[in-house]
C-alpha atoms as a PDB file:
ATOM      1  CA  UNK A   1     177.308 221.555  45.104  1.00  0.00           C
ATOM      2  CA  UNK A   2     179.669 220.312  42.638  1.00  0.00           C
ATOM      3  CA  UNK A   3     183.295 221.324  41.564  1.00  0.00           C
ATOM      4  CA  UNK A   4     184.506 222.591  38.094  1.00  0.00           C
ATOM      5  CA  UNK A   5     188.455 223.706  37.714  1.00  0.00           C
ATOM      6  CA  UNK A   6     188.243 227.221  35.404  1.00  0.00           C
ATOM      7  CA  UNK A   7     191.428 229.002  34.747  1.00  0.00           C
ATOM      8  CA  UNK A   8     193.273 228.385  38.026  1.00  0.00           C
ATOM      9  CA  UNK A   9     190.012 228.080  40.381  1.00  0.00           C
ATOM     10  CA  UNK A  10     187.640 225.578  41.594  1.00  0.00           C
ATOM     11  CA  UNK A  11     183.770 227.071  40.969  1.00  0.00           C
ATOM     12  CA  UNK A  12     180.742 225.174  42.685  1.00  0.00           C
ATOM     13  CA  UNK A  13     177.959 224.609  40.845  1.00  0.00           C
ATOM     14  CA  UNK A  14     174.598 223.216  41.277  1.00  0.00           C
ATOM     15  CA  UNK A  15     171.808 222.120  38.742  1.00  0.00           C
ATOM     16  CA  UNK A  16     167.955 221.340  38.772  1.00  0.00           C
ATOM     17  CA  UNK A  17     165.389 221.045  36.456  1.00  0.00           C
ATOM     18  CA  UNK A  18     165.233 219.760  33.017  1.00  0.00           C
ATOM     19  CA  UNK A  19     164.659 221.457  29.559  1.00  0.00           C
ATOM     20  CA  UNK A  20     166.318 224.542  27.394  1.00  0.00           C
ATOM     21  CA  UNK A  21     169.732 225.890  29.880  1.00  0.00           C
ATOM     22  CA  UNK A  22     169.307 229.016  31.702  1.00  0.00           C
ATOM     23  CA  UNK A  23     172.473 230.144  33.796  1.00  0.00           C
ATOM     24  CA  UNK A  24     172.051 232.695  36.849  1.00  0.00           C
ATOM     25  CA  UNK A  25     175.004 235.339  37.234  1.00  0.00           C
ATOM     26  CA  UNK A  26     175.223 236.621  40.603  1.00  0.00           C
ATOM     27  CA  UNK A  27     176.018 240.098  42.229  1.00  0.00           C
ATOM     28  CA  UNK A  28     178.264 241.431  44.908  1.00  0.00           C
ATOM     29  CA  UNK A  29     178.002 239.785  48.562  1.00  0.00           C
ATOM     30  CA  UNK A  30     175.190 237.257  48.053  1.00  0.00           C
ATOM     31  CA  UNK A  31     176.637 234.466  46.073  1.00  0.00           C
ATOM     32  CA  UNK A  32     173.070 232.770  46.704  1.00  0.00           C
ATOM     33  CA  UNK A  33     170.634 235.463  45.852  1.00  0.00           C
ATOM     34  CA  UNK A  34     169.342 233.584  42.677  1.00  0.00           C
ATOM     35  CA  UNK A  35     168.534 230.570  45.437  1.00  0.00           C
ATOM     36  CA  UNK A  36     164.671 231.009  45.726  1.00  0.00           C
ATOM     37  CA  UNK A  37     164.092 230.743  41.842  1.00  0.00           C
ATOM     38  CA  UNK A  38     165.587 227.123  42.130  1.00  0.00           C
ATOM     39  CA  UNK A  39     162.122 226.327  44.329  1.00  0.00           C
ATOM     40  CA  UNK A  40     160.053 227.883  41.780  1.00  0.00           C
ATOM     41  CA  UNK A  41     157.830 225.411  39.922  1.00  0.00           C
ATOM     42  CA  UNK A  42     157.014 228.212  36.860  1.00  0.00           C
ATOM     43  CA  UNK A  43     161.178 227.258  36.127  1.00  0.00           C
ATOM     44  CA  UNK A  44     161.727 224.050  37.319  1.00  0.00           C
ATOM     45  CA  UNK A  45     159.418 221.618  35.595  1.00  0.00           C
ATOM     46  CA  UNK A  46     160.495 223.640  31.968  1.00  0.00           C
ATOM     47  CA  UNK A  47     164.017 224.248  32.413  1.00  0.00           C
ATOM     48  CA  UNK A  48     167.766 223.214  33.270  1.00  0.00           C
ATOM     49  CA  UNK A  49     168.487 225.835  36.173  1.00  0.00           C
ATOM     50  CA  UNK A  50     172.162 226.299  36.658  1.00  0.00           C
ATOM     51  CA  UNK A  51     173.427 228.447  39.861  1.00  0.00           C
ATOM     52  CA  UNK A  52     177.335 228.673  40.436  1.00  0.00           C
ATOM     53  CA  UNK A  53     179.495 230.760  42.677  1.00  0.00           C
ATOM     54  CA  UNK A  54     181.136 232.927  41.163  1.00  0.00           C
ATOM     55  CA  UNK A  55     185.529 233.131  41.737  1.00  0.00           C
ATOM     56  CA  UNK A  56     185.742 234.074  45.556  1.00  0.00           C
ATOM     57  CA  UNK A  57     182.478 233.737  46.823  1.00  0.00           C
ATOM     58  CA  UNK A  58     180.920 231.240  48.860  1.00  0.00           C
ATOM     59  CA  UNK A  59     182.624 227.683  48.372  1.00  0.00           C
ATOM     60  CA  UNK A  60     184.475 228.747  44.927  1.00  0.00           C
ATOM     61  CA  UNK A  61     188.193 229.430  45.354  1.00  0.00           C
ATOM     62  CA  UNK A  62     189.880 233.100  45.140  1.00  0.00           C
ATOM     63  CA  UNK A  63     191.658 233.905  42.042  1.00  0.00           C
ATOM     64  CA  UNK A  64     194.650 235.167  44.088  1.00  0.00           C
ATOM     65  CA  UNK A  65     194.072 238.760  42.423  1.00  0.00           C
ATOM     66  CA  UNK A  66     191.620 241.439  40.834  1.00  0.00           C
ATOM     67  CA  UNK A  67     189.090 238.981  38.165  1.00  0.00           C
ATOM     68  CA  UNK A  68     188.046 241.699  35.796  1.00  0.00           C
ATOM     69  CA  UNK A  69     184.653 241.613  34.211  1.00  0.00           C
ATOM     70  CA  UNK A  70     186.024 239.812  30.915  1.00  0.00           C
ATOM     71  CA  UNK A  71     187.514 237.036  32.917  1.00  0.00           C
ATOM     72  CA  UNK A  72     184.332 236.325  35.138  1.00  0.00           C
ATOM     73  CA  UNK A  73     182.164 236.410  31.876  1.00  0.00           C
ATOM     74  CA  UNK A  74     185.261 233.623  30.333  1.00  0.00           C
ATOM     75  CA  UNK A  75     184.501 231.535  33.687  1.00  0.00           C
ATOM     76  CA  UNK A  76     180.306 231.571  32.884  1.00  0.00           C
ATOM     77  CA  UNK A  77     181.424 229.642  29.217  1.00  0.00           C
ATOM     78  CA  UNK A  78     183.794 227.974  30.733  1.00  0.00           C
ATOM     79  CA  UNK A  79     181.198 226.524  32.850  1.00  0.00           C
ATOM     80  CA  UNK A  80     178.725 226.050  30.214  1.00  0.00           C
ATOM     81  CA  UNK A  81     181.142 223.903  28.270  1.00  0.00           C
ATOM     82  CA  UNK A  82     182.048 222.009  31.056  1.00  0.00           C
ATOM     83  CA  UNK A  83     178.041 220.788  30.753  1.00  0.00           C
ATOM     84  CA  UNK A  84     177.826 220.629  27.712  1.00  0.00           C
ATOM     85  CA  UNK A  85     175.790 223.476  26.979  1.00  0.00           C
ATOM     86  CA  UNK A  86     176.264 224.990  23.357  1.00  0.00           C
ATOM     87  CA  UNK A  87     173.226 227.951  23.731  1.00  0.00           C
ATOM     88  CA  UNK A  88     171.215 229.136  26.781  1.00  0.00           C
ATOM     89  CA  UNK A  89     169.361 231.978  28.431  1.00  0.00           C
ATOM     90  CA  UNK A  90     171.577 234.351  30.705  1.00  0.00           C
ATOM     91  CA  UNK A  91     170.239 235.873  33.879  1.00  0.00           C
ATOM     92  CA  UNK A  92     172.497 238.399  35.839  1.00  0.00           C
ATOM     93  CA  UNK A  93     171.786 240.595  38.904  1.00  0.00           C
ATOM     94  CA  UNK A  94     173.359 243.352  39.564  1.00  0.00           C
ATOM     95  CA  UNK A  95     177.484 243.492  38.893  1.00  0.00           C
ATOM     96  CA  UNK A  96     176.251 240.107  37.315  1.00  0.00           C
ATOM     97  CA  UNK A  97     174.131 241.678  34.755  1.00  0.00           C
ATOM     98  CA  UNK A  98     177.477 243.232  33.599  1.00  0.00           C
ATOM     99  CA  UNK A  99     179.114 239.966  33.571  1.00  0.00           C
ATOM    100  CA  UNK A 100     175.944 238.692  31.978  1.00  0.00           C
ATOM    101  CA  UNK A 101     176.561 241.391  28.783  1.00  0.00           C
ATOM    102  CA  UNK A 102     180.156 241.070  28.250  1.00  0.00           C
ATOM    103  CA  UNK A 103     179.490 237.136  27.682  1.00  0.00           C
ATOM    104  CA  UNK A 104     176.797 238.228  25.064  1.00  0.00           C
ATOM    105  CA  UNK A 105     179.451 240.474  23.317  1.00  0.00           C
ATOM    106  CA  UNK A 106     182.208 237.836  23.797  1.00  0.00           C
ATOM    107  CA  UNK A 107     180.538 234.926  22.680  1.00  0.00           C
ATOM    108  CA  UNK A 108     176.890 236.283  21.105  1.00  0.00           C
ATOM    109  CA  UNK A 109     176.357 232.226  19.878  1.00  0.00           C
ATOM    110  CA  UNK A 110     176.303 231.022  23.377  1.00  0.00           C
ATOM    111  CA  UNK A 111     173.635 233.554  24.315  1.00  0.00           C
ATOM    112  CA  UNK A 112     170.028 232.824  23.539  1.00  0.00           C
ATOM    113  CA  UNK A 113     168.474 236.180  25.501  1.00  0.00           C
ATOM    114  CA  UNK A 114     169.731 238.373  28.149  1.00  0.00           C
ATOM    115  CA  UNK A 115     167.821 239.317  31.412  1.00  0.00           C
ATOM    116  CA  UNK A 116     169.334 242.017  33.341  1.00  0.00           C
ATOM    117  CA  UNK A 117     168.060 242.423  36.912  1.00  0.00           C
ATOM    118  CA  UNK A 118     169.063 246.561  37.547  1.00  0.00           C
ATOM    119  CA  UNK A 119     172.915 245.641  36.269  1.00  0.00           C
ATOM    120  CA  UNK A 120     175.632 248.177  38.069  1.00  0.00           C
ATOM    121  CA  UNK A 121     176.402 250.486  35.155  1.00  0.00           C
ATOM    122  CA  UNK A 122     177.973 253.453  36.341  1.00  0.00           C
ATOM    123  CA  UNK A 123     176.548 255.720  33.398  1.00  0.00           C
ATOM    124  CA  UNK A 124     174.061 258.629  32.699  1.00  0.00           C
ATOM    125  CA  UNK A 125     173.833 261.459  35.204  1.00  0.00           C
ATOM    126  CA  UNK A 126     173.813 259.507  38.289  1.00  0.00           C
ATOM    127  CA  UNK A 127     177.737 257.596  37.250  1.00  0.00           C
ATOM    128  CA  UNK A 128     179.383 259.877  38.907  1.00  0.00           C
ATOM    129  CA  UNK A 129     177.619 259.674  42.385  1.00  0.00           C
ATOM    130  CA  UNK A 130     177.827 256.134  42.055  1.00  0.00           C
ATOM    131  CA  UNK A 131     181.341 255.674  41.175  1.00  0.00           C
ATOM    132  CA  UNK A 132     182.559 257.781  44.205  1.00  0.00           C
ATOM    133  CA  UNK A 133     180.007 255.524  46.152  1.00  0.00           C
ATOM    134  CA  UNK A 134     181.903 252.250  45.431  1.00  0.00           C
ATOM    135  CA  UNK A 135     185.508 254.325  46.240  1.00  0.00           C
ATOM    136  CA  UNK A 136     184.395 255.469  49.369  1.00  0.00           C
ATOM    137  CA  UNK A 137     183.276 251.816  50.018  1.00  0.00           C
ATOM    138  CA  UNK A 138     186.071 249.876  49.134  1.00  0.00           C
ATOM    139  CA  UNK A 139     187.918 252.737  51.567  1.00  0.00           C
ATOM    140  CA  UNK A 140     185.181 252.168  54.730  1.00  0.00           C
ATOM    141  CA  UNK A 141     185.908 248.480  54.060  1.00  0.00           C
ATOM    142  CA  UNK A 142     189.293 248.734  55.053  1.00  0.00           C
ATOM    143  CA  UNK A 143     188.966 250.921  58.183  1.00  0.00           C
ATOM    144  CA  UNK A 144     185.253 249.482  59.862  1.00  0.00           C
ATOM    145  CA  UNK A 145     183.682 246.377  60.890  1.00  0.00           C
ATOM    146  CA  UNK A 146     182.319 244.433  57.537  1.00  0.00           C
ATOM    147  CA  UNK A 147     178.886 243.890  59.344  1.00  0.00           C
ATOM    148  CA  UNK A 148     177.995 248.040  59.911  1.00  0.00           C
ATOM    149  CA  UNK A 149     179.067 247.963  55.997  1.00  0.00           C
ATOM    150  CA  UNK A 150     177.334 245.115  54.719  1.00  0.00           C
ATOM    151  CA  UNK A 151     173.899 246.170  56.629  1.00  0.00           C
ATOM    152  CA  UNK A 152     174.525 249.639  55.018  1.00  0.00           C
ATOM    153  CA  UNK A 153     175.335 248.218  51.624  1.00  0.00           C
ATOM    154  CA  UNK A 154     172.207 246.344  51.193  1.00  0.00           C
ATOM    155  CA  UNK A 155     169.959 248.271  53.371  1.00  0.00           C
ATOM    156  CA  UNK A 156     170.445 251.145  50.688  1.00  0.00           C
ATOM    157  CA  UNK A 157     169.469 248.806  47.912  1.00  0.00           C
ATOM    158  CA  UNK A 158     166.965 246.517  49.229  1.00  0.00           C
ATOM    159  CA  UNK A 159     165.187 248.870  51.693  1.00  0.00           C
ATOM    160  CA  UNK A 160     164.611 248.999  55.506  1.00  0.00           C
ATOM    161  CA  UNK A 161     164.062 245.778  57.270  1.00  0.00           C
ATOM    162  CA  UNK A 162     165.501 243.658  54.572  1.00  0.00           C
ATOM    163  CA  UNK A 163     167.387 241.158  56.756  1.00  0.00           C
ATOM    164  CA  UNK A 164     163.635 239.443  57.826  1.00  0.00           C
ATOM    165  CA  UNK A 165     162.341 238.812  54.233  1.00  0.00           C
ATOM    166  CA  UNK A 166     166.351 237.974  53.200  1.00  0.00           C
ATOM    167  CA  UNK A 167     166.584 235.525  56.256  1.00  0.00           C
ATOM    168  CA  UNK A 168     163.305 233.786  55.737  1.00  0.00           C
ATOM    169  CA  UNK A 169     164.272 233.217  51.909  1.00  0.00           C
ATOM    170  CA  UNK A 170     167.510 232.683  52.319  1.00  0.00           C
ATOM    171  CA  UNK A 171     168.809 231.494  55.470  1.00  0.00           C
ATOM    172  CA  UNK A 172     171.925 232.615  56.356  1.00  0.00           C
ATOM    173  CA  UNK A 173     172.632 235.090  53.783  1.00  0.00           C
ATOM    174  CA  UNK A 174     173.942 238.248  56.068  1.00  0.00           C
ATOM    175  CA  UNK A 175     176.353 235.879  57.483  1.00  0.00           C
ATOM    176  CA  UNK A 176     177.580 234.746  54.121  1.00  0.00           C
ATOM    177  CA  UNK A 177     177.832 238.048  52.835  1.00  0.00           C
ATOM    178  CA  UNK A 178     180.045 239.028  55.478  1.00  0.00           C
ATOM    179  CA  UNK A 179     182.227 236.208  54.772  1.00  0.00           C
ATOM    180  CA  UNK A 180     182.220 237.339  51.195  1.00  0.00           C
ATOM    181  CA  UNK A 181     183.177 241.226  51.998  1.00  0.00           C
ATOM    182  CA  UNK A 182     186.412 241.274  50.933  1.00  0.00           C
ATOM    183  CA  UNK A 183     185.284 239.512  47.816  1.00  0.00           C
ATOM    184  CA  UNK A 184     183.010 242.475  46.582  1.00  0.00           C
ATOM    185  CA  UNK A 185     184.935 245.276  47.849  1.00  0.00           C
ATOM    186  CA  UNK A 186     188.306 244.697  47.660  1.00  0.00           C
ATOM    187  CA  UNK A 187     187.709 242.049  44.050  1.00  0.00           C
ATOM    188  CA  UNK A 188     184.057 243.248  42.108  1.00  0.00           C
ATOM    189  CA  UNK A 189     184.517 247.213  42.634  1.00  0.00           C
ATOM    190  CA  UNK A 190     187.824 247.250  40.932  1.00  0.00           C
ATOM    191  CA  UNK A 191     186.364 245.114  38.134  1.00  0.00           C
ATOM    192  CA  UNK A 192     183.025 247.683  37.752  1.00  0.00           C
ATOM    193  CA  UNK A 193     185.317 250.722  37.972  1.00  0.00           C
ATOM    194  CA  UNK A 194     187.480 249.660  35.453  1.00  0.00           C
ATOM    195  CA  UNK A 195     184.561 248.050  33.199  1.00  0.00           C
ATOM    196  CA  UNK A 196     183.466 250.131  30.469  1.00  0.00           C
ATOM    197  CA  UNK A 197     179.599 249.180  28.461  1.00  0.00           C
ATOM    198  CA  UNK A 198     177.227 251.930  26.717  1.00  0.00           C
ATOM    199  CA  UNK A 199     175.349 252.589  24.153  1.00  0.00           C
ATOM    200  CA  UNK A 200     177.756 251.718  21.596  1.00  0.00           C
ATOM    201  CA  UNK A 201     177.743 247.833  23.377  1.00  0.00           C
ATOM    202  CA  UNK A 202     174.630 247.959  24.140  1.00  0.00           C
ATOM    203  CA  UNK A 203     173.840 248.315  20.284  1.00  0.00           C
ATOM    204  CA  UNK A 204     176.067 245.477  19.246  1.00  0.00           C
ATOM    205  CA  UNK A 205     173.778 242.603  21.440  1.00  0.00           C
ATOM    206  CA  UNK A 206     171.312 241.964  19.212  1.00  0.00           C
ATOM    207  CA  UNK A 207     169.325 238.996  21.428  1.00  0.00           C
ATOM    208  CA  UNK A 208     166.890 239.934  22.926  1.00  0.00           C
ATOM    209  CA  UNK A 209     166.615 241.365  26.416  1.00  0.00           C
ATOM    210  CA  UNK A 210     164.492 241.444  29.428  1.00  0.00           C
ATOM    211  CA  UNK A 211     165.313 244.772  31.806  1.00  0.00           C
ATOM    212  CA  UNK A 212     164.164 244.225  35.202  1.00  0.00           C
ATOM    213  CA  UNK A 213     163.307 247.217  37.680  1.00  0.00           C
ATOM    214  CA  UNK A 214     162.390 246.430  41.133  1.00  0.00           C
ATOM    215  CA  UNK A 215     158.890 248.223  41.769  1.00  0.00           C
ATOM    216  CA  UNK A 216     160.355 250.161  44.896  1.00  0.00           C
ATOM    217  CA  UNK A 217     164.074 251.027  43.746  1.00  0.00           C
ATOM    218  CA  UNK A 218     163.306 254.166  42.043  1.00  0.00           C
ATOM    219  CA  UNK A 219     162.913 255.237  45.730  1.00  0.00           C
ATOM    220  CA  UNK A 220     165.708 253.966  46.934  1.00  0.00           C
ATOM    221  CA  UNK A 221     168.104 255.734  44.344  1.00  0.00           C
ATOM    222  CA  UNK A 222     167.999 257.476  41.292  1.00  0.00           C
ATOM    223  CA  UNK A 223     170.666 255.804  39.754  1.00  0.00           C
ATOM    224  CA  UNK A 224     167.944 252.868  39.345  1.00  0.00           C
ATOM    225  CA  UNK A 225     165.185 254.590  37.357  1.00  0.00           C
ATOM    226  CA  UNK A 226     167.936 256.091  35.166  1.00  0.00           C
ATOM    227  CA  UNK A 227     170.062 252.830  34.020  1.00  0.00           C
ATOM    228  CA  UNK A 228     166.680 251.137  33.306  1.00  0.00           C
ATOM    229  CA  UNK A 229     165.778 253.766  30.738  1.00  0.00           C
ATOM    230  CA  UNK A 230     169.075 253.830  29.012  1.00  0.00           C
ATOM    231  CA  UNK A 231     169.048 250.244  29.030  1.00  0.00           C
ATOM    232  CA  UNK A 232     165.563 250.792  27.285  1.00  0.00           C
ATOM    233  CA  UNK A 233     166.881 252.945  24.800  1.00  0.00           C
ATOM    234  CA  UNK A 234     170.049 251.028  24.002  1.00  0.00           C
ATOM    235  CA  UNK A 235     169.151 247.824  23.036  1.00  0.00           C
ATOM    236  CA  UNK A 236     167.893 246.728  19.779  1.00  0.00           C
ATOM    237  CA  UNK A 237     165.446 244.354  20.776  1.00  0.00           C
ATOM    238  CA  UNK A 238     164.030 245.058  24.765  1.00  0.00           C
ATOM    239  CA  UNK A 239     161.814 244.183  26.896  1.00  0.00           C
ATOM    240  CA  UNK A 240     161.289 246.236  30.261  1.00  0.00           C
ATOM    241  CA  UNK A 241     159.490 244.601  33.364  1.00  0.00           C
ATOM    242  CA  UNK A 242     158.645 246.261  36.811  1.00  0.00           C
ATOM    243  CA  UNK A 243     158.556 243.739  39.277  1.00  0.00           C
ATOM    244  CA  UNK A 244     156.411 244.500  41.878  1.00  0.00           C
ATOM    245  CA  UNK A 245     156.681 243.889  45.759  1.00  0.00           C
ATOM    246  CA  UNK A 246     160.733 244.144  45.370  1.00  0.00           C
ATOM    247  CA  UNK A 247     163.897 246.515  44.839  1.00  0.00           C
ATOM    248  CA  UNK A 248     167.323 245.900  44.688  1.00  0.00           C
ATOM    249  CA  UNK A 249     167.147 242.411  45.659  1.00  0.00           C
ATOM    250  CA  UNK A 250     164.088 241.632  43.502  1.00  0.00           C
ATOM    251  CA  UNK A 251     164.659 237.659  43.262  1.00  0.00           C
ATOM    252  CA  UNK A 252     164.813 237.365  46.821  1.00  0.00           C
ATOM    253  CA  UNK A 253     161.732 239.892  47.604  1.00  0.00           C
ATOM    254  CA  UNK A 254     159.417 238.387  44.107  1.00  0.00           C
ATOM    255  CA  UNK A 255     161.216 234.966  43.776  1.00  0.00           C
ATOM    256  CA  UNK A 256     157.474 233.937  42.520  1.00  0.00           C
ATOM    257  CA  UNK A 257     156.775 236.972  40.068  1.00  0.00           C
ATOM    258  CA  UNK A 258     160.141 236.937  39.194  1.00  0.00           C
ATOM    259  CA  UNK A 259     160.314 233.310  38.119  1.00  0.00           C
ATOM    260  CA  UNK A 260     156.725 233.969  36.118  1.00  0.00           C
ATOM    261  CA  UNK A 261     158.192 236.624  34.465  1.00  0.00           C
ATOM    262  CA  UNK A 262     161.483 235.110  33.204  1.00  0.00           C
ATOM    263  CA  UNK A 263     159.349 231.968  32.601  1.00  0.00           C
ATOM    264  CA  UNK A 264     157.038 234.353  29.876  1.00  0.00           C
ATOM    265  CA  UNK A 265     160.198 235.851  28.164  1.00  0.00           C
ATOM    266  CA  UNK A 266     162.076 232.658  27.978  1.00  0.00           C
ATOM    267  CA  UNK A 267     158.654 231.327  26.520  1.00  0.00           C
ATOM    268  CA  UNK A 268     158.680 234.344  23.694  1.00  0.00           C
ATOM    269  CA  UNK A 269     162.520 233.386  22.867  1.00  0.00           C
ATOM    270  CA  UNK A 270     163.083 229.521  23.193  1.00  0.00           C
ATOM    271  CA  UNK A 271     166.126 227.904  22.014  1.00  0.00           C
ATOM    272  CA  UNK A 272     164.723 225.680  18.708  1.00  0.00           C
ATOM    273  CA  UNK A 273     163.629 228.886  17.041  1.00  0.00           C
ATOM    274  CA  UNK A 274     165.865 232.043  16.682  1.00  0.00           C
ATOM    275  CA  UNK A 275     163.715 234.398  15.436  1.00  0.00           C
ATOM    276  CA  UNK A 276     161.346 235.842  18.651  1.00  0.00           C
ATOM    277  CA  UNK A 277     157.591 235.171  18.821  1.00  0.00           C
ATOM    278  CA  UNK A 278     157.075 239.330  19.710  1.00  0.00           C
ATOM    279  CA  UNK A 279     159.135 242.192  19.914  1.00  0.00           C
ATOM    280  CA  UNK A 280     158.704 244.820  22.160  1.00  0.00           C
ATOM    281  CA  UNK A 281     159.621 247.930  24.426  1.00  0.00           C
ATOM    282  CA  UNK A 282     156.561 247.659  26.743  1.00  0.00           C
ATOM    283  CA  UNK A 283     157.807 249.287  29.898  1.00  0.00           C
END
């Protein structure tokens, strides 16, 4: 991967593809969860696929302190600039979703369309469960062995018997993720905590937006079913999406439906025109 120096770090990047920008945002602990959509001809042969690691993960370099949400979404332009990229399509996952919409609010020229893959909102009924469940995390990380909570961590969001599909699409990625620990818990849950985005932001993005649900998260946690309905509700112009065969970690479980599906919504909102070919809140 290549090198870009962004406010006092070095970020790796990588490119492939040709055709209108799209730029992946990832979550916590797998800086390379957006990997598999690279491979994905439905993407490839019509766009310019740009993956990075974000500050602290992976091969990037640590900030030296907390990187709040406002920063991390400054380091996605930053990048963009750096290639020369005016306008694109944003994809985050997760805590990157959240990065993902306080670019759009930041800088709403550089964003084309939004896709949020189940971002980490601590809101509606279910906030308060999950903020305490990122405290007593960050606390666990500091007293156990980052393996037990790293299996935990994802095995609650991606399902029993993740690490075989993960492996296969991702080699390595429990090991990485490890390695990344103190990155997520000790860096990204201050950030989320201290984030604030509801309905009042969520009214101000006007580009349009894809929500993505993993088919089997609902069952995982409750917290899943409800952001994706606010997130239906909030936005002016929305588009939800179930993707099936997945949860939590639905571009690693779907890369394939996931690419088709970005590939149709990036089709409905390309770059030369700005007004969308449909509008919709099919769910």
């Amino acid at each position: 991967m290549e090198t870009v120096a962004v406010d006092g770090v070095a970020l790796e990047y990588d490119v492939s593809g040709s055709g209108e920008p799209a730029i992946f945002i990832h979550g916590a602990l797998i800086a390379d969860s957006f990997k598999p959509l690279m491979f994905e001809p439905a993407l490839t042969r019509h766009y310019r696929l740009i993956l990075y690691h974000r500050r602290g993960y992976a091969g990037s370099s640590h900030s030296g302190g907390p990187a709040g949400i406002v920063r991390q979404a400054a380091d996605c332009r930053a990048l963009l600039r750096h290639l020369g990229v005016e306008r694109a399509h944003i994809v985050g996952h997760s805590s990157g979703a959240c990065i993902a919409m306080q670019f759009a609010l930041d800088a709403p020229d550089v964003v084309r369309s939004l896709a949020l893959l189940e971002p980490a909102l601590i809101v509606g009924s279910s906030g308060p469960a999950y903020r305490d469940s990122l405290l007593r995390g960050r606390e666990r990380y500091r007293k156990e062995p980052p393996e037990q909570l790293v299996d935990e961590f994802l095995q609650a969001r991606f399902g029993a018997g993740y690490r075989a599909s993960l492996d296969r699409m991702v080699p390595g990625v429990f090991e990485q993720a490890v390695a990344d620990a103190g990155t997520s818990f000790e860096l990204e849950v201050p950030a989320l905590l201290e984030w604030r985005f509801g309905e009042a932001e969520a009214k101000r993005i006007t580009q349009p937006v894809l929500a993505v649900i993993g088919s089997g998260s609902t069952e995982l946690g409750a917290r899943f079913g409800e952001t994706h309905r606010l997130l239906l509700e909030w936005f002016p112009d929305v588009r939800g999406f179930v993707l099936p065969g997945a949860a939590h970690g639905m571009q690693m479980q779907n890369a394939r439906g996931m690419a088709w599906a970005l590939a149709d919504f990036w089709a409905r909102h390309p770059l030369r025109s700005e007004e969308p070919l449909t509008r919709s809140r099919n769910s």
